[in-house]
C-alpha atoms as a PDB file:
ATOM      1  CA  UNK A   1      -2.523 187.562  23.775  1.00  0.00           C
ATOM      2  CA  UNK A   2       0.206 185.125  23.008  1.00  0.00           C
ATOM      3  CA  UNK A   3       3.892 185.754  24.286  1.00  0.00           C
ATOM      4  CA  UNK A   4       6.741 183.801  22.591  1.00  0.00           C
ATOM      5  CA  UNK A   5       9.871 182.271  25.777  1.00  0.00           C
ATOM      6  CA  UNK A   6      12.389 183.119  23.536  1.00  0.00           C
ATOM      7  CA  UNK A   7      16.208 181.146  23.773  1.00  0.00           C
ATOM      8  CA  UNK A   8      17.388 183.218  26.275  1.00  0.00           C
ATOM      9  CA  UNK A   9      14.409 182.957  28.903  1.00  0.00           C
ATOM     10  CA  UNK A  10      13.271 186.056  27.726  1.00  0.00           C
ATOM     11  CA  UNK A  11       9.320 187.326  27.292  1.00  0.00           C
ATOM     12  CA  UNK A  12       8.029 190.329  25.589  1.00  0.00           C
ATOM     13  CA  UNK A  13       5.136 191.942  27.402  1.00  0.00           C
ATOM     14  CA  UNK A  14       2.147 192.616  24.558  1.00  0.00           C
ATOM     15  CA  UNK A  15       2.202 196.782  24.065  1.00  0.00           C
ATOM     16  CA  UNK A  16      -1.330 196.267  25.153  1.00  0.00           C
ATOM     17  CA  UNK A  17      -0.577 195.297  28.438  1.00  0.00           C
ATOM     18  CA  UNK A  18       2.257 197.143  29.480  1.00  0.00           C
ATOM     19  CA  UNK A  19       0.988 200.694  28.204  1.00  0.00           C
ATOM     20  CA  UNK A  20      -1.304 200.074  30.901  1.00  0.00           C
ATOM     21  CA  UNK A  21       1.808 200.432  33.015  1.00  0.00           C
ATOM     22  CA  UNK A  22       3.070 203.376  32.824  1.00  0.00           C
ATOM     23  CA  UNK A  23       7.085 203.925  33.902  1.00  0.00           C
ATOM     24  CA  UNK A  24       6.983 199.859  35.083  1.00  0.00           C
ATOM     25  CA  UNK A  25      10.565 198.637  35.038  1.00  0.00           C
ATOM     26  CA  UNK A  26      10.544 196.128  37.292  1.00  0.00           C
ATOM     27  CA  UNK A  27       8.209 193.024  37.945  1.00  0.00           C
ATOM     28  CA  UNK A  28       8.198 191.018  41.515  1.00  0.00           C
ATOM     29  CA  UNK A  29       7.958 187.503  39.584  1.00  0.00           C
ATOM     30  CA  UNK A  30       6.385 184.726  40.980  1.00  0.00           C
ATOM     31  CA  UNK A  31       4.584 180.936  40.246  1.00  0.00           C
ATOM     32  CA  UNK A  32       1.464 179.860  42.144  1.00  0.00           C
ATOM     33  CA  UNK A  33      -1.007 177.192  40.791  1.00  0.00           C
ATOM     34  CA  UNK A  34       0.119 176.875  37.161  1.00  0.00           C
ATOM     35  CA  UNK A  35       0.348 180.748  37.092  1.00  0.00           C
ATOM     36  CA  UNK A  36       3.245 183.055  36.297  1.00  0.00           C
ATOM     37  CA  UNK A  37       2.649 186.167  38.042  1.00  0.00           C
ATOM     38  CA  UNK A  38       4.404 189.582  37.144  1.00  0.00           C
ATOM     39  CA  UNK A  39       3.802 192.483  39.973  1.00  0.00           C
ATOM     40  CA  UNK A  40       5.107 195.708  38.782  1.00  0.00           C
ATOM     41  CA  UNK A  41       7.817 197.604  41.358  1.00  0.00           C
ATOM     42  CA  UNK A  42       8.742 200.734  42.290  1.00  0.00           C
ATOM     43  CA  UNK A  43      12.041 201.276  42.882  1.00  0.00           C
ATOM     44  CA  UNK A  44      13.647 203.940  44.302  1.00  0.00           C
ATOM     45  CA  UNK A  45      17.190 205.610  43.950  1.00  0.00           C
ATOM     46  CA  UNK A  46      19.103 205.861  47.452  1.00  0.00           C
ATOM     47  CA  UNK A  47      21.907 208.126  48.552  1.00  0.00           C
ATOM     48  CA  UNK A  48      23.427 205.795  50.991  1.00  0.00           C
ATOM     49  CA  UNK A  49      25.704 209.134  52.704  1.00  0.00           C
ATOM     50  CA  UNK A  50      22.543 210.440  53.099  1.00  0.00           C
ATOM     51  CA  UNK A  51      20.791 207.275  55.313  1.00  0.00           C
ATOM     52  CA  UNK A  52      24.321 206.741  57.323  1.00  0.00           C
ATOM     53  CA  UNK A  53      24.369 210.412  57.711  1.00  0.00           C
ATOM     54  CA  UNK A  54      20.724 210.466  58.699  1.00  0.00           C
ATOM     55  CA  UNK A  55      21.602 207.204  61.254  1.00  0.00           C
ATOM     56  CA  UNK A  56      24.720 209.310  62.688  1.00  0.00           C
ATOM     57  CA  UNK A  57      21.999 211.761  63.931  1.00  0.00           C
ATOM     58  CA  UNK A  58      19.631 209.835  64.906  1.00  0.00           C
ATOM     59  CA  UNK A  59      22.234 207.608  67.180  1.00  0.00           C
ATOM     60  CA  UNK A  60      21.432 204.325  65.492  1.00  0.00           C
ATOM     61  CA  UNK A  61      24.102 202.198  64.640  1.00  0.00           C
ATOM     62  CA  UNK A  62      24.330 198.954  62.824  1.00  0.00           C
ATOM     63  CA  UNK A  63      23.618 196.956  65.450  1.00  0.00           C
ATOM     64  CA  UNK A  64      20.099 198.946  66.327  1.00  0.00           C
ATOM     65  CA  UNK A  65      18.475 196.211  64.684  1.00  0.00           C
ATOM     66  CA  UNK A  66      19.507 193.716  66.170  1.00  0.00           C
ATOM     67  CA  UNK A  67      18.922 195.185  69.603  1.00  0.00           C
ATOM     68  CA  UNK A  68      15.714 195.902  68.445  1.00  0.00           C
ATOM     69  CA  UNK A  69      14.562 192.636  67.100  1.00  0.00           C
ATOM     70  CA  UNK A  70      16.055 191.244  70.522  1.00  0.00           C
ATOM     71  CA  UNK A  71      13.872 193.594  72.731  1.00  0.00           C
ATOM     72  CA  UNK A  72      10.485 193.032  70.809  1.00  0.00           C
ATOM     73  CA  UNK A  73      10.969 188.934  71.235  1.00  0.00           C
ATOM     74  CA  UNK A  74      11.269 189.722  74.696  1.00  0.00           C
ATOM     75  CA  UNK A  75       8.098 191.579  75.295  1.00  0.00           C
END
């Protein structure tokens, strides 16, 4: 199938191909060996109240991480 690079940098994806993708919005896009690779993504709609809230509980704070990257490097 040929695809046209249009003046804006923009591809269209063949109807063959991407109605073999059902509810695709989003490609990971990458280059390796002379290839342009398209991964399709999920994505998924967060309620950011609902992680802090969900940290608040929990007792982690922002700096968790951190204190827990620092522990595993020292075991």
């Amino acid at each position: 199938m040929l695809a046209k690079l249009t003046a804006k940098n923009q591809i269209t994806i063949p109807k063959d191909v991407i109605s073999r993708l059902p509810n695709v919005e989003y490609f990971d896009v990458s280059y390796k060996d002379g290839r342009v690779i398209l991964k399709p993504l999920k994505v998924y709609d967060t309620d950011l109240e609902m992680i802090r809230s969900k940290m608040k509980q929990l007792g982690i704070s922002e700096n968790s991480v951190g204190e827990a990257v620092k522990w595993a490097r020292e075991k």
